[in-house]
Structure formats: C-alpha cells, structure tokens
Protein backbone atom coordinates (compact mmCIF):
# COMPACT_ATOMS: atom_id res chain seq x y z
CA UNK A 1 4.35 13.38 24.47
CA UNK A 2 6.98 16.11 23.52
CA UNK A 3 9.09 15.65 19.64
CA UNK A 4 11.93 13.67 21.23
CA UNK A 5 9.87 10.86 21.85
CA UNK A 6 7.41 11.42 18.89
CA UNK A 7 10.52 10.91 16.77
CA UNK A 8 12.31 8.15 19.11
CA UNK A 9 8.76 6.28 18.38
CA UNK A 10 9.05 6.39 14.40
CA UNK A 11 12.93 5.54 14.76
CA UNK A 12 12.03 2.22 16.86
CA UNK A 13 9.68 1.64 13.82
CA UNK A 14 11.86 1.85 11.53
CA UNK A 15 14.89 -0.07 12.83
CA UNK A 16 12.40 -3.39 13.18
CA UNK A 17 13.04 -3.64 9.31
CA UNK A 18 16.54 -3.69 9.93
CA UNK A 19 18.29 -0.32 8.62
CA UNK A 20 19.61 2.82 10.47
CA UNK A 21 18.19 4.00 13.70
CA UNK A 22 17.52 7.76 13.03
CA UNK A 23 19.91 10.61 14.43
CA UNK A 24 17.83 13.28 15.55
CA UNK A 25 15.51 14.54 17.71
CA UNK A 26 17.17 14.40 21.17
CA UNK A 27 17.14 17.37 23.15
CA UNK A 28 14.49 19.06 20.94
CA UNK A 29 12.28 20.17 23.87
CA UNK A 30 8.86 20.11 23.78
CA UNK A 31 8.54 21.05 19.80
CA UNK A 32 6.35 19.94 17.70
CA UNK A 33 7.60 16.89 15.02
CA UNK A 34 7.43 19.36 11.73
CA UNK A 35 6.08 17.11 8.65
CA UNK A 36 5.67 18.29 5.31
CA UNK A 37 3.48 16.30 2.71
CA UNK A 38 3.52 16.14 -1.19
CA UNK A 39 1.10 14.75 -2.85
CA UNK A 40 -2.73 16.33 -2.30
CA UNK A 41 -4.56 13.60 -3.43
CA UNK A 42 -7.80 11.19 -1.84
CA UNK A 43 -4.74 9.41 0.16
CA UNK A 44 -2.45 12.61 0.88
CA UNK A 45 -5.13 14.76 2.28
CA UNK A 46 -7.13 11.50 4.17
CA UNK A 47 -5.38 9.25 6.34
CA UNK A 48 -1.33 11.38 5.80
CA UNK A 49 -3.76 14.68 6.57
CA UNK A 50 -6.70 15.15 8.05
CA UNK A 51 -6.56 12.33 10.27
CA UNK A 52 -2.86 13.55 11.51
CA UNK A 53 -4.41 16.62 11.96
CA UNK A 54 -7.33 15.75 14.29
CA UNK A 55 -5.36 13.20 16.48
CA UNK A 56 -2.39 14.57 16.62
CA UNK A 57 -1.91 18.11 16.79
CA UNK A 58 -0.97 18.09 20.11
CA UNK A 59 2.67 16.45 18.89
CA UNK A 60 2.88 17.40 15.12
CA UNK A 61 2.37 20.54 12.71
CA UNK A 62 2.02 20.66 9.13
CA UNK A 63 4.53 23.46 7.72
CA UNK A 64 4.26 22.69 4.06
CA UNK A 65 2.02 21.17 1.14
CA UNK A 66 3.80 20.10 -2.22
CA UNK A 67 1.54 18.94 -5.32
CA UNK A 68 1.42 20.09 -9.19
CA UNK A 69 -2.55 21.75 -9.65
CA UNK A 70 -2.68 24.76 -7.46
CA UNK A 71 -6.21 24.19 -7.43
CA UNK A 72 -5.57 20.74 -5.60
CA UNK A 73 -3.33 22.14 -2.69
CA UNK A 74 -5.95 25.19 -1.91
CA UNK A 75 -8.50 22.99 -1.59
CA UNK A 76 -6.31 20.27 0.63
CA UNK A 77 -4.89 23.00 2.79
CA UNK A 78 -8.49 23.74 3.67
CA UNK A 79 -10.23 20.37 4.24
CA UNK A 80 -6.96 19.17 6.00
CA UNK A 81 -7.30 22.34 8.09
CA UNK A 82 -3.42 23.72 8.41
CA UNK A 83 -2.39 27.08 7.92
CA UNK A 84 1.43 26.09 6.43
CA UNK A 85 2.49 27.63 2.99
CA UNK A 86 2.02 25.86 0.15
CA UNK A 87 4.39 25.16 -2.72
CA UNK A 88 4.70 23.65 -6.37
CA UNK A 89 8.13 23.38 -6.09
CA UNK A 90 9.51 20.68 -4.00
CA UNK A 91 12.91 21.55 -3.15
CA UNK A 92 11.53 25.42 -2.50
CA UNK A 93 9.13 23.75 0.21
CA UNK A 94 11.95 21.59 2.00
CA UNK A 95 14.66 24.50 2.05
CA UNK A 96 12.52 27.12 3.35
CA UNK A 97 10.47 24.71 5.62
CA UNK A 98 13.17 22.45 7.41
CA UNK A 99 10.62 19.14 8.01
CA UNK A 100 11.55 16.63 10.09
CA UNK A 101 9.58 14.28 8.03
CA UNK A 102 8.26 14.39 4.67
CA UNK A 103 5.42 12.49 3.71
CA UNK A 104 5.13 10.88 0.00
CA UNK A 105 1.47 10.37 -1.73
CA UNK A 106 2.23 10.96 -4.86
CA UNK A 107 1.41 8.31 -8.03
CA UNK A 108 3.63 5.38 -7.59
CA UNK A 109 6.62 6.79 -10.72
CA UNK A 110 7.50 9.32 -8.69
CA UNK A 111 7.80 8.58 -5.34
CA UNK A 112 11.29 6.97 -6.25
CA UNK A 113 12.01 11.28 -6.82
CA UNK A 114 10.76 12.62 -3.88
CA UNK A 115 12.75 9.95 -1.84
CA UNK A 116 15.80 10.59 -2.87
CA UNK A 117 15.48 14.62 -2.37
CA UNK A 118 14.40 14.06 0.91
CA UNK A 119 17.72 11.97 2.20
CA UNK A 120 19.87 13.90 0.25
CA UNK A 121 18.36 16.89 1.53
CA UNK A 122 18.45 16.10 5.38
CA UNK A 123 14.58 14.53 6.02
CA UNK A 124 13.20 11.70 7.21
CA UNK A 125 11.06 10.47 4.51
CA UNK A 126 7.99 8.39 4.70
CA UNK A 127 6.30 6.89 1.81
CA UNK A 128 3.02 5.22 0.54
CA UNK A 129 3.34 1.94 -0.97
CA UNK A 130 4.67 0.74 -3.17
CA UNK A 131 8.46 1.84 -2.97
CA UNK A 132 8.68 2.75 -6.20
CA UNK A 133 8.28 1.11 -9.90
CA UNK A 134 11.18 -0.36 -11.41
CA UNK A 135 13.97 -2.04 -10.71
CA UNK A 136 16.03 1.70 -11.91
CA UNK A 137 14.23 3.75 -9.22
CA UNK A 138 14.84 0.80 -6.69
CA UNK A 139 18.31 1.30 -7.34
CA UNK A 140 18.49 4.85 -7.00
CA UNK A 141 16.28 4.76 -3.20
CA UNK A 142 18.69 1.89 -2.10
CA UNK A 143 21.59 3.97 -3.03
CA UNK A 144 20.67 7.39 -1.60
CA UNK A 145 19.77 5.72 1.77
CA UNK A 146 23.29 4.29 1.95
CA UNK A 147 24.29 7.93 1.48
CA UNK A 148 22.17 9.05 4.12
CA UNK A 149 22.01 9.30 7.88
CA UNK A 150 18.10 9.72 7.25
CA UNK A 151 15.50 7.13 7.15
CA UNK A 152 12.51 5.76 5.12
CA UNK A 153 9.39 4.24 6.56
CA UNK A 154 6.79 2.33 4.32
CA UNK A 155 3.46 2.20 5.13
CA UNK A 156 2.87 -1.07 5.12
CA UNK A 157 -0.78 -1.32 6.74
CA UNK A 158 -2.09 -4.29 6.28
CA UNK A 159 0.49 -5.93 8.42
CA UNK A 160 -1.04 -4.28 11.37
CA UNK A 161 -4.19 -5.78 10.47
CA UNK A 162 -5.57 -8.16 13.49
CA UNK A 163 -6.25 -10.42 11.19
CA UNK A 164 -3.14 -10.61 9.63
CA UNK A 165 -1.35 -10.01 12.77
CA UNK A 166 -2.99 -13.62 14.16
CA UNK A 167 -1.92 -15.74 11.12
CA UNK A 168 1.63 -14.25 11.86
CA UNK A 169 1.48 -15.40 15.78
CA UNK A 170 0.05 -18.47 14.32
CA UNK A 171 3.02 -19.53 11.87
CA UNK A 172 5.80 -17.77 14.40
CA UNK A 173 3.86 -20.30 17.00
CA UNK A 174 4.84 -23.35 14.42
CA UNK A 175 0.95 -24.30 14.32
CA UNK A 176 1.82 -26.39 11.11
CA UNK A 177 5.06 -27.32 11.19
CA UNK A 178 7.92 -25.63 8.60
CA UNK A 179 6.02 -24.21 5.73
CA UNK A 180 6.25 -25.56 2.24
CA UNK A 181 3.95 -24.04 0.03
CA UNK A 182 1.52 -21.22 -0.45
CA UNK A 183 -1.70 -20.42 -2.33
CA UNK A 184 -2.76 -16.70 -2.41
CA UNK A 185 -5.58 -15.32 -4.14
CA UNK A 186 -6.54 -11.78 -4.33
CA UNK A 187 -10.26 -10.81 -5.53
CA UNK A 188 -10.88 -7.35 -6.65
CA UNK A 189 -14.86 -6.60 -7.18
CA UNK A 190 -16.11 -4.96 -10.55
CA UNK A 191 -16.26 -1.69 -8.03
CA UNK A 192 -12.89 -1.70 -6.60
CA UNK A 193 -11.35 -3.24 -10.01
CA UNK A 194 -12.36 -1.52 -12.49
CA UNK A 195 -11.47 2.22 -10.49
CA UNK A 196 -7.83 1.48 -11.16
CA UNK A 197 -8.25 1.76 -14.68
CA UNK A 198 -9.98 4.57 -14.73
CA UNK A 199 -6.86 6.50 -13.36
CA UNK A 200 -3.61 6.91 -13.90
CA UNK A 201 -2.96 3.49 -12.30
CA UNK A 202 -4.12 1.87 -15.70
CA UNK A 203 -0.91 3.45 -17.55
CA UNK A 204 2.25 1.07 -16.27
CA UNK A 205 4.32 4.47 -16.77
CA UNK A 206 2.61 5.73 -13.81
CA UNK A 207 1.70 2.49 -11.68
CA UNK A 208 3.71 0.13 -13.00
CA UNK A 209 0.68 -2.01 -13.42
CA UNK A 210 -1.11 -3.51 -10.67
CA UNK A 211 1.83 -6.32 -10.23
CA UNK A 212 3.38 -3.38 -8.34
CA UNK A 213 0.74 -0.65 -7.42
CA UNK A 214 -1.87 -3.29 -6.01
CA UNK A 215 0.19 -6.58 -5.15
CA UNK A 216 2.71 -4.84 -3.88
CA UNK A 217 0.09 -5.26 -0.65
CA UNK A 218 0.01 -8.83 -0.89
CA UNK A 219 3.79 -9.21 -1.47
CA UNK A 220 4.78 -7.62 1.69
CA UNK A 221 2.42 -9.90 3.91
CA UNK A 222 3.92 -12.81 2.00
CA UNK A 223 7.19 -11.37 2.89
CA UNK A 224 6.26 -10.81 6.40
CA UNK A 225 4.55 -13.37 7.40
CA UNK A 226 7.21 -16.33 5.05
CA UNK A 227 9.73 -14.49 7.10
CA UNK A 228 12.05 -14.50 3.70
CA UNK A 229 12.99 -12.33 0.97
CA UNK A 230 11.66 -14.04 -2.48
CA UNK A 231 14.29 -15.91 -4.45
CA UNK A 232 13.03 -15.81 -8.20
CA UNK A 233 9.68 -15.43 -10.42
CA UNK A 234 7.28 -16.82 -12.78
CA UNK A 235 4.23 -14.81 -13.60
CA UNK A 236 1.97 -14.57 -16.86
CA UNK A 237 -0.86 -11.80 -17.37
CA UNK A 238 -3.17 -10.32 -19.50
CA UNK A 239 -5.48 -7.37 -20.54
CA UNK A 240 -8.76 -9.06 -21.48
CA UNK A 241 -11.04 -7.79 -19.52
CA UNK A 242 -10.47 -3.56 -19.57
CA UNK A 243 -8.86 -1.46 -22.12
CA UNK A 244 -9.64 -2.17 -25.96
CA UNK A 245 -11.67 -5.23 -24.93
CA UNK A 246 -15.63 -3.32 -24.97
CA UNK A 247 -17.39 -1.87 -28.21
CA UNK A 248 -18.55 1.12 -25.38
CA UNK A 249 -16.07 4.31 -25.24
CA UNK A 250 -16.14 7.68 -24.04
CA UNK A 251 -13.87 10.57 -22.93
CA UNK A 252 -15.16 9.98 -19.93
CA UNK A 253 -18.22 8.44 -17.71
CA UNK A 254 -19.74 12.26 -17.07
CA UNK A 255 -19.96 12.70 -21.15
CA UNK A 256 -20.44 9.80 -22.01
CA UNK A 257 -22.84 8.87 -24.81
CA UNK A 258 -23.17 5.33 -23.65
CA UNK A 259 -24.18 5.87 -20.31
CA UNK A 260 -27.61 3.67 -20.36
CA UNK A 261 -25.98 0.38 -21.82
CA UNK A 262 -22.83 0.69 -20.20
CA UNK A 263 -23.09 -1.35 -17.13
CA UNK A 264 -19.61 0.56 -15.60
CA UNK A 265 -21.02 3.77 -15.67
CA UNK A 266 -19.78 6.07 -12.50
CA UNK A 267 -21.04 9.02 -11.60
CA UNK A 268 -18.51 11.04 -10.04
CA UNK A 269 -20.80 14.08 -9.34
CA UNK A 270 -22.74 11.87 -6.70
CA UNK A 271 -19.00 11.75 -4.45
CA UNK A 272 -18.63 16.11 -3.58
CA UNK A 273 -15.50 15.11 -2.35
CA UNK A 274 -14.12 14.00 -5.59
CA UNK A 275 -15.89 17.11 -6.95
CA UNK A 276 -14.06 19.09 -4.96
CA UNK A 277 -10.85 17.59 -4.85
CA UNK A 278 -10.48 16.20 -8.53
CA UNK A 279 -12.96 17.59 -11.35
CA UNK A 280 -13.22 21.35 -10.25
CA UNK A 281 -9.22 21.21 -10.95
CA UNK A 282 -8.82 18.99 -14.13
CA UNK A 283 -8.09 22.41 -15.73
CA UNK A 284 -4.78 23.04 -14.06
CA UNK A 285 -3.11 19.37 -14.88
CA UNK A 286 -5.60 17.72 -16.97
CA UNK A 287 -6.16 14.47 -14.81
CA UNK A 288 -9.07 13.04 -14.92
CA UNK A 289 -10.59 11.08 -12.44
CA UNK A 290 -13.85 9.51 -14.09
CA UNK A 291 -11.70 8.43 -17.16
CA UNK A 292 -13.41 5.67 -19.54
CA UNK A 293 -11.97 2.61 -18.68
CA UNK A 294 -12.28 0.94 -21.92
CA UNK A 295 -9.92 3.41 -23.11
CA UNK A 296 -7.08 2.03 -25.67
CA UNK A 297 -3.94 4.02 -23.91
CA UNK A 298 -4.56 1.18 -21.37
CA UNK A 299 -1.76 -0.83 -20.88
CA UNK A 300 -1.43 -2.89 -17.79
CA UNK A 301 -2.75 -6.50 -16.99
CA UNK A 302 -6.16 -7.34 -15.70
CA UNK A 303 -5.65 -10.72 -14.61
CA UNK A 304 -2.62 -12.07 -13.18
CA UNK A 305 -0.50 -15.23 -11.91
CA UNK A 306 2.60 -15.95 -10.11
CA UNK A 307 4.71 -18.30 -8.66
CA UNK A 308 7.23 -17.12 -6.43
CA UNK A 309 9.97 -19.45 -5.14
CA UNK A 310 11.63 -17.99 -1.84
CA UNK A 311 15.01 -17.87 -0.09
CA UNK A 312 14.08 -20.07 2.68
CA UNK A 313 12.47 -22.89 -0.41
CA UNK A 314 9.09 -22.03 -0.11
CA UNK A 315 6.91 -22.09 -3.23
CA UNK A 316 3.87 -19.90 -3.81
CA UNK A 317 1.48 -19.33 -6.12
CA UNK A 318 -0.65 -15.95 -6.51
CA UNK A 319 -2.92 -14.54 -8.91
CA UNK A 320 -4.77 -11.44 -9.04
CA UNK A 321 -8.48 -11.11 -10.28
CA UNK A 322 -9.65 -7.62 -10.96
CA UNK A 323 -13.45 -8.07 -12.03
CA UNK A 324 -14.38 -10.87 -9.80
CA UNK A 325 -18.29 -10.58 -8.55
CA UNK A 326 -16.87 -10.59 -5.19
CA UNK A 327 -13.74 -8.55 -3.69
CA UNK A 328 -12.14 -10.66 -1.15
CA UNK A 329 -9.23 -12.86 -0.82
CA UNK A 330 -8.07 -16.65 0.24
CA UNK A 331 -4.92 -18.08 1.44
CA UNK A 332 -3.62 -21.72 2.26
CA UNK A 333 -0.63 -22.07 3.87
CA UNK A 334 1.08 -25.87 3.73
CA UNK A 335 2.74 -27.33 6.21
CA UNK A 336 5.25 -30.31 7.03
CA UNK A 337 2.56 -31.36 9.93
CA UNK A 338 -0.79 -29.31 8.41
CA UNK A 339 -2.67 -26.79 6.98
CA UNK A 340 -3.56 -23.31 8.14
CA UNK A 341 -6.27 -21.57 5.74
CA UNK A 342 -7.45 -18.09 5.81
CA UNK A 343 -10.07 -15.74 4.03
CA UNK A 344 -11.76 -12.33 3.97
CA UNK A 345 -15.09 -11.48 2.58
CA UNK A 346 -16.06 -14.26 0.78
CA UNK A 347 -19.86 -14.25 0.79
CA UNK A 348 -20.57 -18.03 0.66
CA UNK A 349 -17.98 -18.65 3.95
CA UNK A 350 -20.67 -16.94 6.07
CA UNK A 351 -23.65 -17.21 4.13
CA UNK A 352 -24.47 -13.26 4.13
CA UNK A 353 -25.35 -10.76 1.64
CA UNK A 354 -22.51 -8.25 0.95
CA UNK A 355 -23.37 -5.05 -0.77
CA UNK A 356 -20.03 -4.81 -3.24
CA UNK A 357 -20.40 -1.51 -4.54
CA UNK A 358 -19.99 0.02 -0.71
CA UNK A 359 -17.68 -2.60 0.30
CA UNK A 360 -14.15 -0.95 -0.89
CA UNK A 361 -15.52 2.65 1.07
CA UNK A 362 -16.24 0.78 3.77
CA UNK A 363 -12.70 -0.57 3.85
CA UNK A 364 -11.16 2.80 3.24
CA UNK A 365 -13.43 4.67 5.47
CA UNK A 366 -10.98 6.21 8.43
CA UNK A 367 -13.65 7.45 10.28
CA UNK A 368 -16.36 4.80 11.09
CA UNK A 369 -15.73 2.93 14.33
CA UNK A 370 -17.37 -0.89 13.56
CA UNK A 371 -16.51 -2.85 16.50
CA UNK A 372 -13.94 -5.33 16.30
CA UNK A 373 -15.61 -8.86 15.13
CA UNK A 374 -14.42 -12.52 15.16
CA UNK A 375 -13.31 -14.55 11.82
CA UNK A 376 -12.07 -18.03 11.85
CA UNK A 377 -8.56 -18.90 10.82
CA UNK A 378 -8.53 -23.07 10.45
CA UNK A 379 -5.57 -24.76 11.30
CA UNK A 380 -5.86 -28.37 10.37
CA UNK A 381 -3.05 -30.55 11.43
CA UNK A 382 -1.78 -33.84 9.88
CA UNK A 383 -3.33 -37.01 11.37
CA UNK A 384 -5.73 -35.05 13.34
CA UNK A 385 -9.08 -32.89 13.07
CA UNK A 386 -9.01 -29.10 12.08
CA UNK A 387 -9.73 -26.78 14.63
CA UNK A 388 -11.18 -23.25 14.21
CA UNK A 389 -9.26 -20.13 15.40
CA UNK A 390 -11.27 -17.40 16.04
CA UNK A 391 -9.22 -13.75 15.09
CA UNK A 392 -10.00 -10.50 15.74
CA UNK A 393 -11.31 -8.74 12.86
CA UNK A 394 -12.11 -4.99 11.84
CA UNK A 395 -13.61 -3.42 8.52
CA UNK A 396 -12.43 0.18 8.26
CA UNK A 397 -8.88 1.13 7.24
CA UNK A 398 -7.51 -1.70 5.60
CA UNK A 399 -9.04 -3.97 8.02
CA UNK A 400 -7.95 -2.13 10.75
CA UNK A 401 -4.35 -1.71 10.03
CA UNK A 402 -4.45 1.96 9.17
CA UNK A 403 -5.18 3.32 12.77
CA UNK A 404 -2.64 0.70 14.46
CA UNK A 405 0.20 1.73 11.89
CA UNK A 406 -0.57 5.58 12.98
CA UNK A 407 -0.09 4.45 17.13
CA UNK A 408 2.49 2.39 16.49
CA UNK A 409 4.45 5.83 15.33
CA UNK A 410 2.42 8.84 17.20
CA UNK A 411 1.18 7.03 20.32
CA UNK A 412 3.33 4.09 21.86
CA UNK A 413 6.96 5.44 21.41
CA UNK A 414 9.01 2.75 22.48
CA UNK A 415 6.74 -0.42 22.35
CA UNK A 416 8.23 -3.50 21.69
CA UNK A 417 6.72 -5.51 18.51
CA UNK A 418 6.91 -8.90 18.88
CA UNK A 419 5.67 -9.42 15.31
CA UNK A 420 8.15 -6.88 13.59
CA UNK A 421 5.20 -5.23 11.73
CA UNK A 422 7.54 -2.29 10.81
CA UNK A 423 8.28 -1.61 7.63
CA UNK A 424 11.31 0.48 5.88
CA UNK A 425 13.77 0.38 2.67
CA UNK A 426 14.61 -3.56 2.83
CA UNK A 427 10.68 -4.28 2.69
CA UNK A 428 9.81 -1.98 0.76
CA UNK A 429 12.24 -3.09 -2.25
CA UNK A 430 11.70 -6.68 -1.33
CA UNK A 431 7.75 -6.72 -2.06
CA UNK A 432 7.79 -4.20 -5.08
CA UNK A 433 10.49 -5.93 -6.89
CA UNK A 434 8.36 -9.52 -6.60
CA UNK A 435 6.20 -6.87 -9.01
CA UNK A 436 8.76 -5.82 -11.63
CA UNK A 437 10.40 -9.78 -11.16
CA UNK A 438 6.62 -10.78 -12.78
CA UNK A 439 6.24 -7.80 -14.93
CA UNK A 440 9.43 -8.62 -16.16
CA UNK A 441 8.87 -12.37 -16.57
CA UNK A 442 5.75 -11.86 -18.60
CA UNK A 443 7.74 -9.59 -20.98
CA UNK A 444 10.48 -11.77 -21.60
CA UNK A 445 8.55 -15.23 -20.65
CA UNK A 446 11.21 -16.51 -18.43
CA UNK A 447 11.62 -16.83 -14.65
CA UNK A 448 13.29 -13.62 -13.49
CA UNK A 449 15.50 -13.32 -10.17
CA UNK A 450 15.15 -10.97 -7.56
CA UNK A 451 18.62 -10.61 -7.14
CA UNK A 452 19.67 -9.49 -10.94
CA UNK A 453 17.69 -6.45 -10.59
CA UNK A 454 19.52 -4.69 -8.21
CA UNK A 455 22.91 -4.77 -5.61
CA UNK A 456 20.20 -5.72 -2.83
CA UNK A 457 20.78 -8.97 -2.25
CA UNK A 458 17.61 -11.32 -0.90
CA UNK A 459 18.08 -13.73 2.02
CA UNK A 460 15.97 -15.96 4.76
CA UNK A 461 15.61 -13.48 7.42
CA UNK A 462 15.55 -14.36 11.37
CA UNK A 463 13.20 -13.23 13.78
C-alpha cells in the first residue's frame, strides 16, 4: 500500500461523518504517510505509537514528537522506537517537519489548541476523544475547520466494537420497531473509577469532568447507534464519594502515611512502565500520577444522571457510577413493537467470577490476542417470546474496537461501511457537548439545549 491510498483510506473515513473529503495525497508516489504526535503519554506512546510503529511501518513514519517534560518525550521516542526529532514547541515541530497528519493525546483542555494549529497550519489532524471541553473550544474547532481544506478524525473506538457494531445492524434492521426510549447505565469499578481522580482528569479545568472526558464514550454510541444529534438536557451530579469525602489524605499513595487503613492504596512502583514514563519525570512538570484521590482540589462529579431528549423524539436516561463493585454497563432500548437489551461484564448475567482489579488492563491491553467470544443481545418483541442474539465479542482494546478503528484507516483503503462507524468534527461536537449540556444543567439546574451552545446546529440524521 503506497501514501496515496494510505491517505485516500483515512479520507473515506472521514467523509462517513459527513464533512470535507481531504485534498491531498494524489500523486505522492510510494512515500510514506508522515505523522507527527503530541502528547507522550500511556495513550500517545501505546495504541497512537508503538502499535503504529510495529504494524505499520511499511506505510507510515514518525517525523516528530511534541509534549511539555523533556524527560517524557526521551523516554517515548525510545519505547515507541522512532528516530524523528523531538520538540517542546509545537508550531517549531509542524514547520520544520511538514506532517501529513498530526496526532492529538494530550489532556482533554487542550486538544481544542492543538486542533486548531494543525488546520490552520496545513495538517490533517486526528484527535483522541473527547473533542474538546467546553462549549468555547467547540466553537473555536468548528470554526477553524470551516476555514480549512484539512480534516479532523475522532477516534471514536468503541463504535467499531463487534458488540456494538451488532446492536447497530440490529436497530438499522428495525428488530423493534421505531425507538422510543433508552436506558443506559455505565459502571466504573473501584479500580477503573477511582484512577480518574487520581489524575488530572479529577480537575474539570483539565477534563471537564467525567460528563465529558468519560461519557463522552457513551454519548457517541448513543449518537451512533439513535442515528440523531441530541436535542436538549437534564442531568444532576455529585461529589460524594472522592475528593473531601474520606478522613485518609496524603500527597500521594507512594508517601502516604495511611497506607495500611486506606483500602485505595496504589502502588505505582509495581507498574515499571508508569515508572518509567510518569514518576522518573514528575521533576520536569510536576504531574503526578499516584495523586491521593481524596484530595480537596477535586472538583468534578462522582456520580451522575441524565436525560437526554433527541432530535428524532427519543428520550434517554443515563447515569454514570464511578465506584460500583463491578465495572460494566447495561442498556435497554424501547421499541414501538419490543425490546432489545444489552450488557457487558456484569458478573451475575453469566454466573462467573471476574477479577476487577485486572479487568480495566485487560480492556486496554493492545497486545493480547483473546479469541473472539459470543454474548447475547435479547431482542424481545411485543406479543411474542424474546429471542437471544448471540454477538461477537472481544476483551482487549475497548472490546475490540481499537484494532478495527486502526484497519479501517491503515489497512482497507476504500471499504465501504455499511454502519458509518467513522467519526469526525460533527460527532465529535455532537457527543462532547451532551457533556457540557449536563455539566451545564447541573450548574444552573435547568434543562440546557444543545443548540444554544454553539452555531452547530443538531438534527435527525439519515443513513
């Protein structure tokens, strides 16, 4: 596969979500796609690094690392295994480099920055979810695409999910009639929970609370799979749980004093790759990555609720748990002629013993190969008995959506999607603002509408 069709691939991708079909990379020979990344961290050097790197050198080449701790970019630049300059400054990277695509891990605030340079500066840009973190930012993305003949890709994974991929065939299919009314419910584990607020995701400056960072996941598949942008919403949270709410504080979990009766102790020094990557360079930026997570700067929500109402009049309600014993999630979906009900890793479903302190790794691991399994989707139809749809269903990398997002764009160039998985500005904007909407609505405790935060305006979309 030579550039021109490496970058004719991500171009199809992106112009299933509707917006501009890229300009370049005809007639380009057989060069290499050049991709620049900022952003060194667990994400940046992982799956946007390492894994590029060992699947598909053959068609790509690193030519630049961006990030803020020197220490952080020597260290990525050898475990990713490139030999391209790196850089602190950004806009010194992309005029001395020339990418052809820059790739955005940074925390959530800023990607809305690095965006914007990148189309006004002549790059494709792809980013990590979530677009960005207010309804400001938004703005300023939406406007410097319209001012740009580049593109943005999302990466949307769990959309490419098999799982998530059959309940999509399933509702395109019309396997319960026109849909109604939704119940989602997300369960994050005391593992996978109480992380976030150890890092800079548990300061809403940064993350923009988990309404954004984390849902911003579960608002896209809504999206997606609804097949409408969101009309308006009503959310209320609360930070009970984390933050203030312990008598047990530290500076952090390798100091700590109360390590014995704390019962969310970590210890970082048992993970050498956060060694490596995070604590032996806390002296060049000061970010800690064991923080205490009962620290009082703490100021997003812990548990969450929502009810969005949609363009096309569909009504859902979603809440997010983040110290549940379990991490898994449920969803109902109702129908003018049935039901259709899905789940993930709910231990009592299939009577097993899960071990929930590995279970998050095991979802982010990019390397382990489990072999695709079967889980049951029911779709119970009115007047009739429910019947049990097996799905296809795979543990590692967001449930299998990580790998199929990166051959979607490196290794079938030109292969039609049937279930419009791809993922760019409109989507992006669409499930991040269902975020600020909620954040928004807690704040001012009224229902807020998508369409007075910024010029984008929703609608019912059309497959």
């Amino acid at each position: 596969m030579d550039r021109r069709v490496c970058l004719k691939s991500i171009g199809m991708l992106v112009g299933g979500s509707f917006i501009k079909l890229p300009s370049w990379g005809f007639g380009l020979g057989g060069n290499k796609l050049r991709v620049a990344l900022v952003g060194t961290g667990i994400r940046g050097t992982g799956f946007w690094g390492k894994s590029l790197v060992e699947k598909y050198s053959n068609i790509l080449e690193f030519v630049g690392l961006c990030d803020i701790n020197p220490g952080r970019l020597e260290y990525a630049k050898k475990y990713i295994q490139v030999n391209c300059p790196i850089y602190l400054d950004f806009k010194k990277m992309i005029s001395e480099t020339h990418p052809d695509l820059v790739i955005v891990t940074t925390k959530d605030s800023t990607h809305h920055e690095f965006s914007v340079q990148c189309l006004e500066m002549g790059c494709d840009v792809l980013t990590e979810k979530p677009l960005t973190t207010d309804e400001e930012k938004c703005q300023q993305i939406i406007d410097a695409d319209r001012n740009s003949d580049k593109n943005l890709i999302i990466g949307f994974n769990y959309r490419w999910s098999p799982y998530s991929t059959k309940i999509k065939e399933l509702l395109m299919q019309g396997a319960i009639g026109k849909i109604v009314s939704v119940d989602f419910h997300w369960y994050l584990n005391i593992y996978h929970g109480a992380s976030y607020f150890r890092r800079w995701h548990g300061l809403r400056e940064s993350s923009g609370t988990l309404w954004v960072h984390k849902a911003t996941h579960h608002f896209d598949l809504l999206n997606w799979w609804l097949d409408s942008d969101p009309r308006e919403v009503y959310a209320y949270g609360a930070l009970e749980h984390y933050g203030s709410n312990s008598p047990y504080r530290g500076e952090n979990c390798r100091i700590c004093s109360h390590k014995q009766e704390c019962k969310f102790f970590w210890d970082i020094t048992r993970n050498q790759r956060l060694m490596d990557l995070y604590v032996a360079h806390e002296k060049h930026d000061g970010y800690i990555r064991d923080n205490c997570l009962f620290r009082k700067e703490i100021d997003i929500y812990d548990k969450m609720s929502a009810q969005i109402k949609y363009m096309n009049d569909i009504i859902v309600n979603y809440s997010l748990t983040t110290y549940s014993p379990f991490e898994g999630w449920r969803i109902a979906f109702n129908g003018m002629d049935g039901r259709l009900e899905a789940w993930q890793d709910i231990p009592y479903q299939r009577n097993v013993s899960v071990d929930q302190s590995q279970l998050h790794a095991a979802e982010m691991d990019q390397t382990k190969k489990e072999e695709v399994r079967s889980e049951p989707i029911i779709v119970h139809k009115l007047w009739k008995d429910f019947n049990i749809v097996p799905a296809a269903f795979q543990r590692g990398g967001h449930g299998g959506g990580d790998q199929r997002l990166h051959e979607q764009i490196f290794t079938h160039p030109g292969q039609k999607d049937p279930y419009q998985r791809a993922a760019g500005i409109r989507d992006g904007a669409m499930s991040c603002l269902i975020g600020i909407a909620a954040r928004k609505s807690i704040e001012s405790r009224r229902p807020v509408r998508i369409a007075e935060l910024t010029d984008l305006e929703p609608r019912v979309k059309k497959m």
